[in-house]
N, C-alpha and C. Protein backbone atom coordinates (compact mmCIF):
# COMPACT_ATOMS: atom_id res chain seq x y z
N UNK A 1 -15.72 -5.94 19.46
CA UNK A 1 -16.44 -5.45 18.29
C UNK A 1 -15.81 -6.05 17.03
N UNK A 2 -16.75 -6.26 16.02
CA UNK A 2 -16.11 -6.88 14.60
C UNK A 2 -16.28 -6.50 13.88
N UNK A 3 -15.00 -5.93 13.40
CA UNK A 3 -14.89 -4.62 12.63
C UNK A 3 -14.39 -5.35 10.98
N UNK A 4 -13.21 -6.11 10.93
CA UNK A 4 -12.52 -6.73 10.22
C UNK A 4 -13.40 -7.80 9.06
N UNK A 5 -13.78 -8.79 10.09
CA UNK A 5 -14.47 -9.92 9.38
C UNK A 5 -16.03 -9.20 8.15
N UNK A 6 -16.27 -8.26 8.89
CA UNK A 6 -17.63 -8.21 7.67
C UNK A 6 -16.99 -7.47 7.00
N UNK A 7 -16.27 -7.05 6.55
CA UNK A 7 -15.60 -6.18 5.81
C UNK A 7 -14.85 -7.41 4.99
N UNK A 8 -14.00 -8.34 5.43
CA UNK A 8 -13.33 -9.32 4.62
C UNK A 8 -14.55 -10.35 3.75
N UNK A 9 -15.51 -10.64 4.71
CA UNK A 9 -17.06 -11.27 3.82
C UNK A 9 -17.27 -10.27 2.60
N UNK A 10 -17.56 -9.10 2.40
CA UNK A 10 -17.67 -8.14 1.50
C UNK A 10 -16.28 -8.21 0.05
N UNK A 11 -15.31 -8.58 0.66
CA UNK A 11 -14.27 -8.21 -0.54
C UNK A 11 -14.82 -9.95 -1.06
N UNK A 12 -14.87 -10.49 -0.44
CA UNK A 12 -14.81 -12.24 -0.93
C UNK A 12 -16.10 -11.81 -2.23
N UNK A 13 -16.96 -11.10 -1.76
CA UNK A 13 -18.08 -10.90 -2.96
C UNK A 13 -18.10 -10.21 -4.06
N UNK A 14 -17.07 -9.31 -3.62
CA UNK A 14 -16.38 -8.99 -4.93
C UNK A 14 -15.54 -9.56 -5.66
N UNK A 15 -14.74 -10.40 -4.62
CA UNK A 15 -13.41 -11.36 -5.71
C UNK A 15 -14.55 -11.99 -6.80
N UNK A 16 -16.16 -12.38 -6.67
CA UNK A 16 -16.55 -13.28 -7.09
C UNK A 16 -17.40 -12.72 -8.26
N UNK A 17 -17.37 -11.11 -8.93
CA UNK A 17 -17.92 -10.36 -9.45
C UNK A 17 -17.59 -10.72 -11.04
N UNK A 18 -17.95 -10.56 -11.77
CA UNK A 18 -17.75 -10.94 -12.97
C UNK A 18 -16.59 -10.08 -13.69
N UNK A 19 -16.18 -8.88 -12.70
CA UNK A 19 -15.42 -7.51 -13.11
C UNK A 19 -14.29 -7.83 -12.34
N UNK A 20 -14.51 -8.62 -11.37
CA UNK A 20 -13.60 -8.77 -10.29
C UNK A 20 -12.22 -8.12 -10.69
N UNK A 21 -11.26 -8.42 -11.67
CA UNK A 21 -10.17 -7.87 -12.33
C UNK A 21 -10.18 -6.68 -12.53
N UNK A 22 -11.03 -6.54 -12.85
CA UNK A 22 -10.96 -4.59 -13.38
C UNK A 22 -11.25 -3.81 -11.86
N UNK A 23 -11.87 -4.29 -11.05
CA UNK A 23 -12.01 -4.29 -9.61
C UNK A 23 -11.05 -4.05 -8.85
N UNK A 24 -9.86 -5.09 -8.88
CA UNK A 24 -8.91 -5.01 -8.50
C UNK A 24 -8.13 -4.38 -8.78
N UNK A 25 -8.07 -3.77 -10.13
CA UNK A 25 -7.03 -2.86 -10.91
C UNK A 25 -7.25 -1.29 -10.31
N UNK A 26 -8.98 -1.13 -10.20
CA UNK A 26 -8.92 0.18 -9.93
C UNK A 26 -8.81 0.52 -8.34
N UNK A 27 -8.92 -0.72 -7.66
CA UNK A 27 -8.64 -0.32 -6.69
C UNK A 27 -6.79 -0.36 -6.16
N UNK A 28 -6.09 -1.23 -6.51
CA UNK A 28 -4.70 -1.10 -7.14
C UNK A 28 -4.17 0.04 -7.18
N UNK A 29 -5.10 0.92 -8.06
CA UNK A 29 -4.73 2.52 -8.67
C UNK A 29 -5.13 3.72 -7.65
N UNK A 30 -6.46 3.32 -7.53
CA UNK A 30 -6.73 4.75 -6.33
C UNK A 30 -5.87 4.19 -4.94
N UNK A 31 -5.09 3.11 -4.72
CA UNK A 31 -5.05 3.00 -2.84
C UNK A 31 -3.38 3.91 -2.82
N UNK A 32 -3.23 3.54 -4.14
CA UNK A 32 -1.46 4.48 -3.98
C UNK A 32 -1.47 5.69 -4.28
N UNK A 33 -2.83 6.13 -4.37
CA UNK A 33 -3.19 7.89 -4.30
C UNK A 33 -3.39 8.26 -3.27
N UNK A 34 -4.72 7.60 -2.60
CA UNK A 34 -5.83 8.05 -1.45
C UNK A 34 -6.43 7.32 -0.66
N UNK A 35 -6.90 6.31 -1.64
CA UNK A 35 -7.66 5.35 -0.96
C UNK A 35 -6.79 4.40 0.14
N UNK A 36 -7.79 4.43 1.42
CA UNK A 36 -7.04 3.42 2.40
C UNK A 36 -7.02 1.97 2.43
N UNK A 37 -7.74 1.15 2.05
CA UNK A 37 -7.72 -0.41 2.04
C UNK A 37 -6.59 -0.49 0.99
N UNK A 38 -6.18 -1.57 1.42
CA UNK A 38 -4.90 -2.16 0.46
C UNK A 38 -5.52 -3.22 -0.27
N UNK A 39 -4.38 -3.28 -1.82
CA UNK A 39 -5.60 -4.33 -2.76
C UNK A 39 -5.32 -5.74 -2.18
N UNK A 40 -4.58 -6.22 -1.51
CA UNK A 40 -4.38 -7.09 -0.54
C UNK A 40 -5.96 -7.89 -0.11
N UNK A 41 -6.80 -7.12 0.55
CA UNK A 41 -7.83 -7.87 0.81
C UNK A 41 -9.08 -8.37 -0.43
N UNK A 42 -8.40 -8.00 -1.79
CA UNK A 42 -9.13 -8.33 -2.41
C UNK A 42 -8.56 -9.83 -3.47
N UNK A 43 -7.28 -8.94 -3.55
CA UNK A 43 -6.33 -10.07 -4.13
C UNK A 43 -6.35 -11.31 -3.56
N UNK A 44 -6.46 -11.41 -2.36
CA UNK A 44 -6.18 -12.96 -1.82
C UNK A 44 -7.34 -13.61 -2.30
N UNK A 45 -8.79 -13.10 -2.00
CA UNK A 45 -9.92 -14.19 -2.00
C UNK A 45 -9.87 -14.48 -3.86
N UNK A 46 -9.51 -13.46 -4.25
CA UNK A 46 -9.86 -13.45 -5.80
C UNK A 46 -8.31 -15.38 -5.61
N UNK A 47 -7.74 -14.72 -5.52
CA UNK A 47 -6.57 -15.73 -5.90
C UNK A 47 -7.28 -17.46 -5.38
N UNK A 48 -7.58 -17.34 -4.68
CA UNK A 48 -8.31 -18.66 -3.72
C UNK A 48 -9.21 -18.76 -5.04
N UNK A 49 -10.25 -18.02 -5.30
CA UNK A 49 -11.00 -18.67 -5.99
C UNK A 49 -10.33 -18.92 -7.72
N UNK A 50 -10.00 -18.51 -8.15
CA UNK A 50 -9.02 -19.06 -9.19
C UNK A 50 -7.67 -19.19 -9.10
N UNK A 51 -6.92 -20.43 -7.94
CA UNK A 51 -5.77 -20.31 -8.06
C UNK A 51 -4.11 -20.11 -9.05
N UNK A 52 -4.92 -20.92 -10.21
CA UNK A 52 -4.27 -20.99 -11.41
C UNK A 52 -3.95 -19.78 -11.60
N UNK A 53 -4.85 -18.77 -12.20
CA UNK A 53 -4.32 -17.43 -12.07
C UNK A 53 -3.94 -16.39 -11.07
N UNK A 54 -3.73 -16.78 -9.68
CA UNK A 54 -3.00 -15.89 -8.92
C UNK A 54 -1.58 -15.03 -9.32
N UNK A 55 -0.75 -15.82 -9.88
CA UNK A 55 0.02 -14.49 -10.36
C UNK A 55 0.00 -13.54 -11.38
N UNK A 56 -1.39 -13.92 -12.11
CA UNK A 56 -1.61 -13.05 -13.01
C UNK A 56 -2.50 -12.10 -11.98
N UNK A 57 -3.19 -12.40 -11.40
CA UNK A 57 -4.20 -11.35 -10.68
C UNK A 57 -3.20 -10.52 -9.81
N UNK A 58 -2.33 -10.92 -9.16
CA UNK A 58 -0.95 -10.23 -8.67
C UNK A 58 0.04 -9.51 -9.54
N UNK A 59 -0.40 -9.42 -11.17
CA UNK A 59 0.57 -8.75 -11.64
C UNK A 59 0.06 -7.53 -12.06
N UNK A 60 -1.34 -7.70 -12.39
CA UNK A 60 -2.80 -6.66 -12.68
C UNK A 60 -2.83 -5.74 -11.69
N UNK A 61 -2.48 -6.38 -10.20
CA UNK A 61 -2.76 -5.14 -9.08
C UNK A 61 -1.44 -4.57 -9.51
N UNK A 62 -0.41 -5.16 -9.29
CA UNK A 62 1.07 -4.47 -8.82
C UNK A 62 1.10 -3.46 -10.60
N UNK A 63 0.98 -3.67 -11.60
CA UNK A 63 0.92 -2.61 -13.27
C UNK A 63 -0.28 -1.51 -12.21
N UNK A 64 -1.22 -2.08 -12.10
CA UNK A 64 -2.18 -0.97 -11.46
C UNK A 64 -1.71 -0.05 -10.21
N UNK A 65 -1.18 -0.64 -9.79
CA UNK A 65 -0.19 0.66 -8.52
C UNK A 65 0.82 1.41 -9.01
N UNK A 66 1.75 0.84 -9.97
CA UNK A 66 2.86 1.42 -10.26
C UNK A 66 1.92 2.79 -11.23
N UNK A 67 0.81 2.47 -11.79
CA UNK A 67 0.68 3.49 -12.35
C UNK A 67 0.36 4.47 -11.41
N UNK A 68 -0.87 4.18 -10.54
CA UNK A 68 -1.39 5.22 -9.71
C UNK A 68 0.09 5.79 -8.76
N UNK A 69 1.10 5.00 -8.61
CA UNK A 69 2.40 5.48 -7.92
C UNK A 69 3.00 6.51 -8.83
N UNK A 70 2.79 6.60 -9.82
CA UNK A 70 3.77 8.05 -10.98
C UNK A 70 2.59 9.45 -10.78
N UNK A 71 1.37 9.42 -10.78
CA UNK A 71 0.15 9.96 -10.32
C UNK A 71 0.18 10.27 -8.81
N UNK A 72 0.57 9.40 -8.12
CA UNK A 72 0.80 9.82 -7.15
C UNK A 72 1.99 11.14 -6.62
N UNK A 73 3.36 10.66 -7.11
CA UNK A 73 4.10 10.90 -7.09
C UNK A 73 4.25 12.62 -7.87
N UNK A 74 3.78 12.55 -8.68
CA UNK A 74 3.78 14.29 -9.91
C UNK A 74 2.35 15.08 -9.31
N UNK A 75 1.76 14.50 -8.59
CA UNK A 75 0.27 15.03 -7.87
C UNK A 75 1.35 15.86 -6.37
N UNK A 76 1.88 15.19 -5.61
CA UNK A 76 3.24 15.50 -4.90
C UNK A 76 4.22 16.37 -5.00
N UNK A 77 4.40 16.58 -6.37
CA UNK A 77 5.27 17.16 -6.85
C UNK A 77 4.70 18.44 -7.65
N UNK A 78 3.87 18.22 -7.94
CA UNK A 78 3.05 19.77 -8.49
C UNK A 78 1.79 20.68 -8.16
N UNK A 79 1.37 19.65 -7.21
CA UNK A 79 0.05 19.85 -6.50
C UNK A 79 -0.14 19.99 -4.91
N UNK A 80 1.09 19.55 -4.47
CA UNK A 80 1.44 19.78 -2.56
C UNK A 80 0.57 20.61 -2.22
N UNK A 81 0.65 22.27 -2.54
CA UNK A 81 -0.15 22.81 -1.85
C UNK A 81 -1.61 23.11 -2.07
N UNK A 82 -2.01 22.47 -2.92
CA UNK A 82 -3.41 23.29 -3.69
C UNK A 82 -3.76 21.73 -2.90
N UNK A 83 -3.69 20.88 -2.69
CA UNK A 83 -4.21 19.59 -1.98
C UNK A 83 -4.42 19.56 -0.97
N UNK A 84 -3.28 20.23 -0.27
CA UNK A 84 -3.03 20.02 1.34
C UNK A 84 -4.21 20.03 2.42
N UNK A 85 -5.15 20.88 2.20
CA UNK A 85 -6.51 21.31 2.63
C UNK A 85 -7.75 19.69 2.55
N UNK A 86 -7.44 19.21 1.26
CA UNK A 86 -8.03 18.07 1.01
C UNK A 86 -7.71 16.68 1.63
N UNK A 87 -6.01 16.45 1.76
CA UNK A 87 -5.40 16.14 2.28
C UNK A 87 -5.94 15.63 4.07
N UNK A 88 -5.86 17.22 4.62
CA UNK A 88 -6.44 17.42 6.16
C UNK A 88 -7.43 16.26 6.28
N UNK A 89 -8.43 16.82 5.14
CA UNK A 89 -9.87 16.49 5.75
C UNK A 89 -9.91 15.28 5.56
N UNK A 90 -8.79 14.04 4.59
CA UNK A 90 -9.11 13.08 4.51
C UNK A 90 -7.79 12.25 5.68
N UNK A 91 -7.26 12.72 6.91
CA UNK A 91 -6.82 12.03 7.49
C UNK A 91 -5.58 12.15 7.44
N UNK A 92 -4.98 12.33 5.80
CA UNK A 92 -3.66 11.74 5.59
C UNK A 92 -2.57 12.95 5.60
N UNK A 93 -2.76 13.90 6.06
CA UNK A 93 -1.80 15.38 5.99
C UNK A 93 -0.70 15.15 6.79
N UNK A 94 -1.23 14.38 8.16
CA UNK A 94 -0.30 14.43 9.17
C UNK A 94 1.40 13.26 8.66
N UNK A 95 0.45 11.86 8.22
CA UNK A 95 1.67 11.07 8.03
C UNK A 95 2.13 11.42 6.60
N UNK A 96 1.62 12.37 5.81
CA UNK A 96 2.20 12.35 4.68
C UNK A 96 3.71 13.56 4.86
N UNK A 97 3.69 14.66 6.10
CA UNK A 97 4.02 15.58 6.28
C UNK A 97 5.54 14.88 6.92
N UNK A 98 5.45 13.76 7.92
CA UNK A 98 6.13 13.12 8.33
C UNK A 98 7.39 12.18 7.49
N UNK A 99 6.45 11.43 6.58
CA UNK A 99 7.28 10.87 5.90
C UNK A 99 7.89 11.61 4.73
N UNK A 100 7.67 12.94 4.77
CA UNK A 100 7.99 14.06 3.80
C UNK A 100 9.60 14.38 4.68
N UNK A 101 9.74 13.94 5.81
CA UNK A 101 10.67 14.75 6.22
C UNK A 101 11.89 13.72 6.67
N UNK A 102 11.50 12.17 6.39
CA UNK A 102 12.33 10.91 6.35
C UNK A 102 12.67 10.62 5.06
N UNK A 103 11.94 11.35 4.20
CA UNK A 103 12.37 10.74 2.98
C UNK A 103 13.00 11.75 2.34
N UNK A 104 13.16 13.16 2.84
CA UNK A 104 14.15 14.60 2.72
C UNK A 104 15.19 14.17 3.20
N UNK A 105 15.69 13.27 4.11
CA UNK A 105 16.42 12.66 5.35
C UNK A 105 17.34 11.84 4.09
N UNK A 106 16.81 11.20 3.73
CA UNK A 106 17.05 9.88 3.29
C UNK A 106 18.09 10.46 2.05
N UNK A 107 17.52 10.96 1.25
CA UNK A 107 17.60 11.77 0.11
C UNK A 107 18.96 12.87 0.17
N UNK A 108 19.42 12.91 1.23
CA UNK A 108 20.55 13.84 1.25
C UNK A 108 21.51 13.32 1.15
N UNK A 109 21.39 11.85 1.79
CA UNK A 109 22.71 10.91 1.93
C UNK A 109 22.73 10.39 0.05
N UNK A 110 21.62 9.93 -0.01
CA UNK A 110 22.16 9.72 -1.96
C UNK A 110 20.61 9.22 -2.22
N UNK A 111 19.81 9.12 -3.72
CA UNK A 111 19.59 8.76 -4.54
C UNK A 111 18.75 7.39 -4.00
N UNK A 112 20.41 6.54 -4.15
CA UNK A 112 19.98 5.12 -3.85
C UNK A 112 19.55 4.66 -2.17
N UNK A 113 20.22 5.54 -1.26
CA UNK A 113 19.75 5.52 0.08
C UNK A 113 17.72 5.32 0.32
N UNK A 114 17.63 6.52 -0.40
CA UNK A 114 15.89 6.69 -0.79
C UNK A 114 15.71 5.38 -1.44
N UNK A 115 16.12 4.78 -2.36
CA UNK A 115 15.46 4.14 -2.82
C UNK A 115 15.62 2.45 -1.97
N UNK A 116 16.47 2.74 -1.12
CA UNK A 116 16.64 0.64 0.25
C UNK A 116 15.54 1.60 0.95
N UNK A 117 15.55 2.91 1.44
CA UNK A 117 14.77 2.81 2.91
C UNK A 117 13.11 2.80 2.44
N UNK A 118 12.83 2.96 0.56
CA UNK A 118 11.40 2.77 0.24
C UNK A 118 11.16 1.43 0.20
N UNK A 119 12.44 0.93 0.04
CA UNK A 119 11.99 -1.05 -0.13
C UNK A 119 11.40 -1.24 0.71
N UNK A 120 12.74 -1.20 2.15
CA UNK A 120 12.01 -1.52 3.37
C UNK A 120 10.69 -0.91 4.13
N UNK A 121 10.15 0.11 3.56
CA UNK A 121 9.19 0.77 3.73
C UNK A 121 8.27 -0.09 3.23
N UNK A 122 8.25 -1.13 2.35
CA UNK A 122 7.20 -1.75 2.11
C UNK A 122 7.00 -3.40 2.40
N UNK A 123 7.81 -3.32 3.62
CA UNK A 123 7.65 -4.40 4.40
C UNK A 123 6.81 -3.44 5.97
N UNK A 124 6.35 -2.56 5.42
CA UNK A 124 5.54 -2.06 6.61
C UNK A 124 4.35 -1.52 6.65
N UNK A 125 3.35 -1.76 7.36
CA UNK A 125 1.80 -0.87 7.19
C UNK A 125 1.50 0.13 6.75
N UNK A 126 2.51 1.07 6.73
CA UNK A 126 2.62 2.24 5.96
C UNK A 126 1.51 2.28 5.06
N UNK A 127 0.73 2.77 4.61
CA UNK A 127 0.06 3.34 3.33
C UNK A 127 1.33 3.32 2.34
N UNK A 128 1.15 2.51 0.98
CA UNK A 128 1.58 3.49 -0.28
C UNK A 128 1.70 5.03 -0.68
N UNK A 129 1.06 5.47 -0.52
CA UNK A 129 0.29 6.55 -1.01
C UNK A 129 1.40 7.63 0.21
N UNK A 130 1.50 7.46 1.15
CA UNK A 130 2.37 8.30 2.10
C UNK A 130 3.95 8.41 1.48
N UNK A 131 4.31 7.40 0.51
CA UNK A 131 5.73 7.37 0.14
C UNK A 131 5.79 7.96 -1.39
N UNK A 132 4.52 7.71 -1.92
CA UNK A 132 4.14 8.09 -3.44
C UNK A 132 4.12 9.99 -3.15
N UNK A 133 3.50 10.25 -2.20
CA UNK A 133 3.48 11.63 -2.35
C UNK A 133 4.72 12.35 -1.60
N UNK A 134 5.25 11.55 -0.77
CA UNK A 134 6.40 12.33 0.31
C UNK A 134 7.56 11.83 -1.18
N UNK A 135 7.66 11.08 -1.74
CA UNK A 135 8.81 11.31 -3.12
C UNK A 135 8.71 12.22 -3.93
N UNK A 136 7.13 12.58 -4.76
CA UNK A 136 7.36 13.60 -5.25
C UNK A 136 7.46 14.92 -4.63
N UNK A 137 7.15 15.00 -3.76
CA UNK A 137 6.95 16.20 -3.14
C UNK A 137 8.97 16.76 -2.68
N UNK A 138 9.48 15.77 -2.25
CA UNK A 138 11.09 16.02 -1.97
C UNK A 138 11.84 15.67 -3.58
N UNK A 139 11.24 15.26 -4.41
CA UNK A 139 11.55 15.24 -5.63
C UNK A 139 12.73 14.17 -6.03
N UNK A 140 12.35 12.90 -5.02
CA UNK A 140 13.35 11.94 -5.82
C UNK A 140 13.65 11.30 -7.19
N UNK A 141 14.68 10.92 -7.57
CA UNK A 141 14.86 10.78 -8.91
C UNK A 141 14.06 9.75 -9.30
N UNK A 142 13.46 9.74 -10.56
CA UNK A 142 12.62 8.82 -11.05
C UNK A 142 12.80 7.87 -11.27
N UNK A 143 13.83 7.21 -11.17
CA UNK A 143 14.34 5.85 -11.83
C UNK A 143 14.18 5.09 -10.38
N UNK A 144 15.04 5.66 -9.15
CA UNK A 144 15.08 5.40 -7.92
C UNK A 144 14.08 4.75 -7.13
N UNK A 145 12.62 5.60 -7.51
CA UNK A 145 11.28 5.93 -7.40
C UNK A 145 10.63 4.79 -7.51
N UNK A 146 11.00 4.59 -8.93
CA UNK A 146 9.89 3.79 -9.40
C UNK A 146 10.56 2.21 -9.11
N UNK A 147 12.09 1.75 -9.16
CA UNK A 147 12.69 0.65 -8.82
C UNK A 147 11.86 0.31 -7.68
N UNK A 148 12.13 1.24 -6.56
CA UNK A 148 11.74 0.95 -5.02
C UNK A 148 10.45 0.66 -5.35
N UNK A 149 9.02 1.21 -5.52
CA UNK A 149 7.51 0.95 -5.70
C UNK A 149 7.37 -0.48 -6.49
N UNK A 150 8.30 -0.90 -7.55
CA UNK A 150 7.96 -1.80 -8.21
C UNK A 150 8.82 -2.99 -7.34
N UNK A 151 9.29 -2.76 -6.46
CA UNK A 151 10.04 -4.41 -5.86
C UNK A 151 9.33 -4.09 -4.13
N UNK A 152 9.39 -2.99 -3.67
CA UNK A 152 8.30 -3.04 -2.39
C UNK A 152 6.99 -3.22 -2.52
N UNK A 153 6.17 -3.42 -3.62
CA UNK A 153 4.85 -3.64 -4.17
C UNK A 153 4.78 -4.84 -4.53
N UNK A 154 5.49 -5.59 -5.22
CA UNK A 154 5.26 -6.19 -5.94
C UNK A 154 5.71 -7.79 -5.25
N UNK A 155 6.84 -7.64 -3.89
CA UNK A 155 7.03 -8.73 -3.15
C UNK A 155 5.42 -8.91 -2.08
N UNK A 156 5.25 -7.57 -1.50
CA UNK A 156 4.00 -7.96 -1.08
C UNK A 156 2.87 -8.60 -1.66
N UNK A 157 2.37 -8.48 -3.00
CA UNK A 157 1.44 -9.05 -3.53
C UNK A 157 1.73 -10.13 -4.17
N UNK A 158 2.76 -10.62 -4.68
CA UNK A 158 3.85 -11.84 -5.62
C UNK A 158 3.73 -13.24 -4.07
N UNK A 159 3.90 -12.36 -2.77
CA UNK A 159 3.67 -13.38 -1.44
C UNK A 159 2.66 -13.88 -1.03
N UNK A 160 1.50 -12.64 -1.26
CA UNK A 160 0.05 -13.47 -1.28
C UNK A 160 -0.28 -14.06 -2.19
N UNK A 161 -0.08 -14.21 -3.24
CA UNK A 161 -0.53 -14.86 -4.23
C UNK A 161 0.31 -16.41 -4.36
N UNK A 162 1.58 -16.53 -3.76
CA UNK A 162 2.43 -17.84 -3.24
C UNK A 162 1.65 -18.38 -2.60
N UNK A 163 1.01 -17.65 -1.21
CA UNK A 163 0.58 -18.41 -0.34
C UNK A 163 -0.51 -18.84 -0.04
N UNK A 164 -1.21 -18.09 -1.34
CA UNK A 164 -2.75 -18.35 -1.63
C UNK A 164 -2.72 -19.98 -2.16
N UNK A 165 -1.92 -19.51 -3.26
CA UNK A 165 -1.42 -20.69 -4.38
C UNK A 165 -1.13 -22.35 -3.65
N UNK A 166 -0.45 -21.84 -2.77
CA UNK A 166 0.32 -23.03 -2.02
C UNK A 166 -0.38 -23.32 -1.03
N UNK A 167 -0.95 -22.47 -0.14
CA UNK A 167 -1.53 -22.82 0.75
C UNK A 167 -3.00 -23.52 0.90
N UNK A 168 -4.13 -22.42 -0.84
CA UNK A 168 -5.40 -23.09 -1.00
C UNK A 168 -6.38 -22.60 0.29
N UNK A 169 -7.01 -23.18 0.06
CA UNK A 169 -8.48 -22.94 0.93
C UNK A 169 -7.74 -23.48 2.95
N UNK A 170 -7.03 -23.67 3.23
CA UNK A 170 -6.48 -23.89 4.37
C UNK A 170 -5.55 -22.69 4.76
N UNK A 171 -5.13 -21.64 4.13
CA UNK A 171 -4.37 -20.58 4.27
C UNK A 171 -5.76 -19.54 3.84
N UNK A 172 -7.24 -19.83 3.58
CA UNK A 172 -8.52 -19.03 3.53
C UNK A 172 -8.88 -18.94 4.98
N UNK A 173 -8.69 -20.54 5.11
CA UNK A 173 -9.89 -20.61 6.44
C UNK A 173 -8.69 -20.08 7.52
N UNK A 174 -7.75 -20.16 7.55
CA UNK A 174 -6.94 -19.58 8.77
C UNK A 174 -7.17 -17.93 8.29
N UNK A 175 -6.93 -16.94 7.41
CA UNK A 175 -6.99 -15.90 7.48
C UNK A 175 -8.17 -15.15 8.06
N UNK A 176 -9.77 -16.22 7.36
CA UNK A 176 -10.78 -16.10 7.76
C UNK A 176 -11.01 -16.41 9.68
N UNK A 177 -10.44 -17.13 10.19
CA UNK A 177 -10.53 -17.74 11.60
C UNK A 177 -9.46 -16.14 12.28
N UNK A 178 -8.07 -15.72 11.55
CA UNK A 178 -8.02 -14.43 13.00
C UNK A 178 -8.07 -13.43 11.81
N UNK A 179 -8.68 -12.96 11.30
CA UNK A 179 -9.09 -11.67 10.48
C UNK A 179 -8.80 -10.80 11.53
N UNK A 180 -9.69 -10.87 12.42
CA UNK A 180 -9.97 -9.77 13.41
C UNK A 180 -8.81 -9.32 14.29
N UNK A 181 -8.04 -10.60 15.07
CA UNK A 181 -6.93 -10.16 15.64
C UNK A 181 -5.78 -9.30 14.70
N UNK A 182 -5.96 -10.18 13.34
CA UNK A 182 -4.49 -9.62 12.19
C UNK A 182 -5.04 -8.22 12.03
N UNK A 183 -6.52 -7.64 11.75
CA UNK A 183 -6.78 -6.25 11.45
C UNK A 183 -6.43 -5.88 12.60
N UNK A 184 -6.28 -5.83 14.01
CA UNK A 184 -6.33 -5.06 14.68
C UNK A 184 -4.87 -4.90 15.21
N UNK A 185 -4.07 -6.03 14.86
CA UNK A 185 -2.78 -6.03 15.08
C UNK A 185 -2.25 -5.09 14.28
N UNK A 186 -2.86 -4.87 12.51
CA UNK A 186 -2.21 -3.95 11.84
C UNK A 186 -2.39 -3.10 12.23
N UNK A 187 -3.44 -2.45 12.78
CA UNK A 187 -4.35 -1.27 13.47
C UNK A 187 -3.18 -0.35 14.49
N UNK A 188 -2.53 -1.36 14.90
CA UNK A 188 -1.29 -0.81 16.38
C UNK A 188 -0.23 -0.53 15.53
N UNK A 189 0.28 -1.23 14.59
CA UNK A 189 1.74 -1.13 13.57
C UNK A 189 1.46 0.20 13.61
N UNK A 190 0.00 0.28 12.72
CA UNK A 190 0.12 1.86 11.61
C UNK A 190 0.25 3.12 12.75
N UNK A 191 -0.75 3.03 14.09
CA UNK A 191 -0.35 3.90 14.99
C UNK A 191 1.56 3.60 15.51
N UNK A 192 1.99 2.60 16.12
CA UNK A 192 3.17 2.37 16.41
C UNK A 192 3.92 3.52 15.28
N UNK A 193 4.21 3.31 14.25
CA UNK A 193 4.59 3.64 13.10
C UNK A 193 4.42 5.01 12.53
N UNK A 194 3.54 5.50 12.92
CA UNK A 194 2.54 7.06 13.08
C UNK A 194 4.04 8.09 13.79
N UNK A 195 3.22 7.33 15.49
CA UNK A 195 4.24 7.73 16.38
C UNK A 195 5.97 8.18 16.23
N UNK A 196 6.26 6.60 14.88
CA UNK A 196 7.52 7.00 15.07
C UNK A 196 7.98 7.76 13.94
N UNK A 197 7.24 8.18 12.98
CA UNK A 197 7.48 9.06 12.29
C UNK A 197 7.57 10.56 13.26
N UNK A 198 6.63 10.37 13.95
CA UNK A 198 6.29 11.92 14.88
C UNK A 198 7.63 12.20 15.67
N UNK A 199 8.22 10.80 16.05
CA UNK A 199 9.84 11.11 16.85
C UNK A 199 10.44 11.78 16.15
N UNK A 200 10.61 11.10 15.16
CA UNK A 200 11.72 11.48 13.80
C UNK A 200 11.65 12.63 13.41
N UNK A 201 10.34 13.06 13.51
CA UNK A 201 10.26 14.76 12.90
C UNK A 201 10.72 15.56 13.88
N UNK A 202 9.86 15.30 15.28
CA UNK A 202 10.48 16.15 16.22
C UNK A 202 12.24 16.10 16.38
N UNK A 203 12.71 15.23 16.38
CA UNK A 203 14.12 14.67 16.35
C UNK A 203 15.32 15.64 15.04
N UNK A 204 14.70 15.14 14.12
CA UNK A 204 14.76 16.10 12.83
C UNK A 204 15.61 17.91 13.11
């Protein structure tokens, strides 16, 4: 089944929107709240089609997350329970509950501990939005917070936009040629990853 590819045809038509930027910004903003697609699939085609500006279109998403990441984060922190219900129904209660209890973990040993294991957190499928709300919600320090979101955000999108840049329409047509295997490969991480939050809690 092809789940991936018409879905990647669709963002390419938006990279090509006359808004496309403001596009990307708001989606930037809602994915480190709620929303599940990462601005990733929009950023790349946008970058292909105006390479020149790829790191500007990579700096528009990453200002646009960091904001929805402080929103995220004080929504976490003042809103946990009046959400939680909303939360359920949209999927995300379970891994947000999880990484609520790795990043309580994290947070005891020091400060800066929280803030290497959010880096490396964003060398992983993880949702944003699971680390934006499991921080405020355990109430890490803000400086910590926001370091980690702005260098785990900002290498991911600063890399596509390298390899857009460098690579051109030959790093398109290969993404375009295994779309389907790479979505479905991420598809196993985020469960893999699910799971091992679920150890950790039970473990906990």
């Amino acid at each position: 089944m092809k789940l991936f590819g018409p879905m990647y045809e669709r963002t390419l038509r938006w990279a090509r929107h006359r808004n496309a930027t403001w596009l990307l910004a708001f989606l930037s903003f809602i994915e480190a709240i709620f929303f599940p697609i990462p601005p990733e699939v929009m950023l790349a085609p946008m970058c292909l089609s105006q390479p020149r500006r790829a790191f500007w279109f990579a700096t528009v998403s990453l200002a646009s997350a960091m904001v929805g990441a402080v929103i995220g984060y004080y929504l976490g922190h003042y809103a946990w329970q009046a959400v939680q219900p909303l939360l359920g129904k949209l999927g995300m209660l379970e891994s947000i509950e999880h990484g609520i209890e790795v990043v309580r973990a994290k947070s005891v040993e020091s400060p800066w501990a929280v803030f290497w294991f959010l880096v490396l957190a964003g060398f992983s499928p993880i949702p944003m939005k699971v680390f934006t709300w499991a921080s405020g919600i355990v109430g890490v320090p803000m400086l910590p917070f926001m370091l980690s979101m702005l260098v785990g955000r900002g290498k991911r999108l600063y890399l596509v936009a390298a390899a857009i840049r460098i690579g051109g329409e030959r790093a398109e047509r290969a993404l375009h040629k295994y779309i389907e295997p790479i979505g479905w490969s991420v598809l196993v991480l985020m469960a893999g990853a699910a799971g091992w939050f679920l150890l950790r809690g039970h473990a906990a």
